[in-house]
C-alpha atoms as a PDB file:
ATOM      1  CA  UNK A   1       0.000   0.000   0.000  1.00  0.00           C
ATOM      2  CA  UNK A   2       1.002   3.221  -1.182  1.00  0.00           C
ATOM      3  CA  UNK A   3       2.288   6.284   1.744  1.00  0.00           C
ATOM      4  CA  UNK A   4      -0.674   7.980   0.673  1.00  0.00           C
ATOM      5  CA  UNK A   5      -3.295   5.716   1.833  1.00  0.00           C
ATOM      6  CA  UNK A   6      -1.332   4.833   4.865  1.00  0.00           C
ATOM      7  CA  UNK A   7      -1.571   8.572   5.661  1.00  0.00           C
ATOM      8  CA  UNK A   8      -5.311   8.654   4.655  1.00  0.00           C
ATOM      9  CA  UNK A   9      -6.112   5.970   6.831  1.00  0.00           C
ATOM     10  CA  UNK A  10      -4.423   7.989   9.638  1.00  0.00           C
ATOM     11  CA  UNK A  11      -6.220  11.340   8.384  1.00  0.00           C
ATOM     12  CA  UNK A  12      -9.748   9.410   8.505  1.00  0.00           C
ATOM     13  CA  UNK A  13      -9.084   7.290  12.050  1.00  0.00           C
ATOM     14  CA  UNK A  14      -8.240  10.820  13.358  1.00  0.00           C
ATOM     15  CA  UNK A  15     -11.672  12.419  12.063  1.00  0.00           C
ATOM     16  CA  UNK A  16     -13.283   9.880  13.591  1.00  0.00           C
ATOM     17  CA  UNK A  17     -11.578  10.248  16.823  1.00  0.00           C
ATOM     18  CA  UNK A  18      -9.863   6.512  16.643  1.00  0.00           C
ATOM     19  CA  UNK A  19      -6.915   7.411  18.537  1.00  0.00           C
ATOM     20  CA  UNK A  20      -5.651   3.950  18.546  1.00  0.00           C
ATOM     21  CA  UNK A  21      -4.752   2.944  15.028  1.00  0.00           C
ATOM     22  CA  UNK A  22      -1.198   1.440  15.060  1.00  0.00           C
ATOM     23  CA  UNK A  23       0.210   2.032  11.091  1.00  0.00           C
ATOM     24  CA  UNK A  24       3.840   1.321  12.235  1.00  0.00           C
ATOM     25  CA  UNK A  25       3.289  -2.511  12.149  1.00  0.00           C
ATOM     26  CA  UNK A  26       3.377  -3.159   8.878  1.00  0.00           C
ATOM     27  CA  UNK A  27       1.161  -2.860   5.687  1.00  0.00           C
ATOM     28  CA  UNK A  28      -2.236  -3.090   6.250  1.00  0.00           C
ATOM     29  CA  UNK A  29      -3.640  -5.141   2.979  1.00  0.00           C
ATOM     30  CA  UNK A  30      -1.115  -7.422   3.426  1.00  0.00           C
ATOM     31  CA  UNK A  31      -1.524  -8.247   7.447  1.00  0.00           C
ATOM     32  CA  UNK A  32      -5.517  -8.284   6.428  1.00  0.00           C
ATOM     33  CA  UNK A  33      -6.330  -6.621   9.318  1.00  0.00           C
ATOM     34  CA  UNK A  34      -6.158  -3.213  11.249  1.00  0.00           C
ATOM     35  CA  UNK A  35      -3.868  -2.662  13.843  1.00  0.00           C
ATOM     36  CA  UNK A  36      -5.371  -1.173  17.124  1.00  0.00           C
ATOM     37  CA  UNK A  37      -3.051  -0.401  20.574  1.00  0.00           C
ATOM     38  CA  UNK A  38      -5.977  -0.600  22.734  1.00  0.00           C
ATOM     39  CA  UNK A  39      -7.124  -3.873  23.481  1.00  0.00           C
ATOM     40  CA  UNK A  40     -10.848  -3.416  23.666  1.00  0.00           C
ATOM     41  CA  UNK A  41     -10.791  -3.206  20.079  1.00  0.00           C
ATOM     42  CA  UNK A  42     -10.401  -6.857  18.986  1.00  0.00           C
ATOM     43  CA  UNK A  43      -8.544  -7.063  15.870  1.00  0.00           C
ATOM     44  CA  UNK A  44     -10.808  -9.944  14.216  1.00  0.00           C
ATOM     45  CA  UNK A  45     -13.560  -7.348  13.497  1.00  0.00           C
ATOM     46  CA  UNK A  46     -11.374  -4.821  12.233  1.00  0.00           C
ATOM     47  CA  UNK A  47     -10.111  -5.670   8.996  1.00  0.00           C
ATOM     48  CA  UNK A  48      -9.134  -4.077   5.396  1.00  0.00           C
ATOM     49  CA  UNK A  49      -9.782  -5.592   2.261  1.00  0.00           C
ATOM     50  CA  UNK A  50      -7.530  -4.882  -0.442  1.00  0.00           C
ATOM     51  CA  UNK A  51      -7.575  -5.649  -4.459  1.00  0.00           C
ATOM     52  CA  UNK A  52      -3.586  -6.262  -4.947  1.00  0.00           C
ATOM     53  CA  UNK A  53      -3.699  -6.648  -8.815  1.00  0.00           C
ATOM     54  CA  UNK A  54      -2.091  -3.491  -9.550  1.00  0.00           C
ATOM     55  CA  UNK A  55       1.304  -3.091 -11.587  1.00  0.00           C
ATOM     56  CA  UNK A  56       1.754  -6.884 -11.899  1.00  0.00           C
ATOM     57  CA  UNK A  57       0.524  -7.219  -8.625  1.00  0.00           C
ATOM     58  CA  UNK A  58       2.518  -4.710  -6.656  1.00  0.00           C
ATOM     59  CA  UNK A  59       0.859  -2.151  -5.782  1.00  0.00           C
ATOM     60  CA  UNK A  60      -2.400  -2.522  -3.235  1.00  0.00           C
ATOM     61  CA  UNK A  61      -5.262  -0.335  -3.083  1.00  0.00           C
ATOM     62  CA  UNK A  62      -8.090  -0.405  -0.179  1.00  0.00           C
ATOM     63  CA  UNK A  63     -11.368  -1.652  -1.612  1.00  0.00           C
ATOM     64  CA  UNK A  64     -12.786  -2.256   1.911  1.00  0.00           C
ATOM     65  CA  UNK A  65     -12.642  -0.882   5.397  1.00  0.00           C
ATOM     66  CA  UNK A  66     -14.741  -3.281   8.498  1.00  0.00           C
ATOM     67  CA  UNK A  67     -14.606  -1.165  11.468  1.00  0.00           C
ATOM     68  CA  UNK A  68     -17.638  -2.917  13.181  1.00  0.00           C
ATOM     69  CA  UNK A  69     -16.393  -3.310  16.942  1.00  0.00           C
ATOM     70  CA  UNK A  70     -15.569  -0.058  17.112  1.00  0.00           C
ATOM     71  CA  UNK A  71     -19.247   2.241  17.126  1.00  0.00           C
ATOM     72  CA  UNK A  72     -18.444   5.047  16.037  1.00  0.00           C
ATOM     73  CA  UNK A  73     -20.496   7.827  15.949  1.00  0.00           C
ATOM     74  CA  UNK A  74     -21.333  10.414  13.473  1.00  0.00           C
ATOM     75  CA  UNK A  75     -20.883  11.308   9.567  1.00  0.00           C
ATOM     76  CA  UNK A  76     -18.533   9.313   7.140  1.00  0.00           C
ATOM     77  CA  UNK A  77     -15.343  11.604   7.374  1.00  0.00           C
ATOM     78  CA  UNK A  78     -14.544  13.525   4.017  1.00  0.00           C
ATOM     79  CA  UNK A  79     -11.369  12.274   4.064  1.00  0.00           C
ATOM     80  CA  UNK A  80     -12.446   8.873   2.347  1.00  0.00           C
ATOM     81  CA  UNK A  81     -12.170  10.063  -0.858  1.00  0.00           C
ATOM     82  CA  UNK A  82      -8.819   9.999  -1.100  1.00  0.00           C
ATOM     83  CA  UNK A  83      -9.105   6.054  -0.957  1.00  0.00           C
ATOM     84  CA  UNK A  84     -10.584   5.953  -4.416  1.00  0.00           C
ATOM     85  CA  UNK A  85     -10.518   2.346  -4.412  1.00  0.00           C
ATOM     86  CA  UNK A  86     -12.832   1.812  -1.281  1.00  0.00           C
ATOM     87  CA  UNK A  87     -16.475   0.190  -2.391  1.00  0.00           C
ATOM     88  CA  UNK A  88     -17.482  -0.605   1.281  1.00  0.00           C
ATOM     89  CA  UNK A  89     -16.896   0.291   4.505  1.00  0.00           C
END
């Protein structure tokens, strides 16, 4: 996954007030899953789904975002459209 969706990811989890996400552990659409620091958010719910197809398959763009354990409140964050790949969240 590209620096820029890494930092949109960060931009979005910070509009939502998701003060948690841990992007230092590695790539997201490869680990499958999003990494959180508190552990009330089990990781199992909390997953990314990415189509890796891109540039003879390497480059990976989000095409899904599963934050379901975490309830969050509020509007979608404007910042999701700079993950131009993302169908579903």
């Amino acid at each position: 996954m590209n620096n820029y969706a890494v930092k949109a990811l960060g931009e979005i989890a910070n509009t939502l007030g998701i003060k948690t996400l841990n992007l230092r552990n590695g790539d997201p659409c490869h680990l499958g899953i999003l990494k959180f620091d508190d552990a009330q958010n089990p990781e199992g719910t909390n997953s990314i789904i990415c189509d890796c197809t891109f540039n003879d398959s390497t480059t990976c763009h989000i095409t899904e975002l599963k934050l379901k354990t975490l309830s969050l409140p509020g509007k979608l964050p404007p910042e999701l459209v700079k993950l131009q790949y993302l169908q579903s969240m």
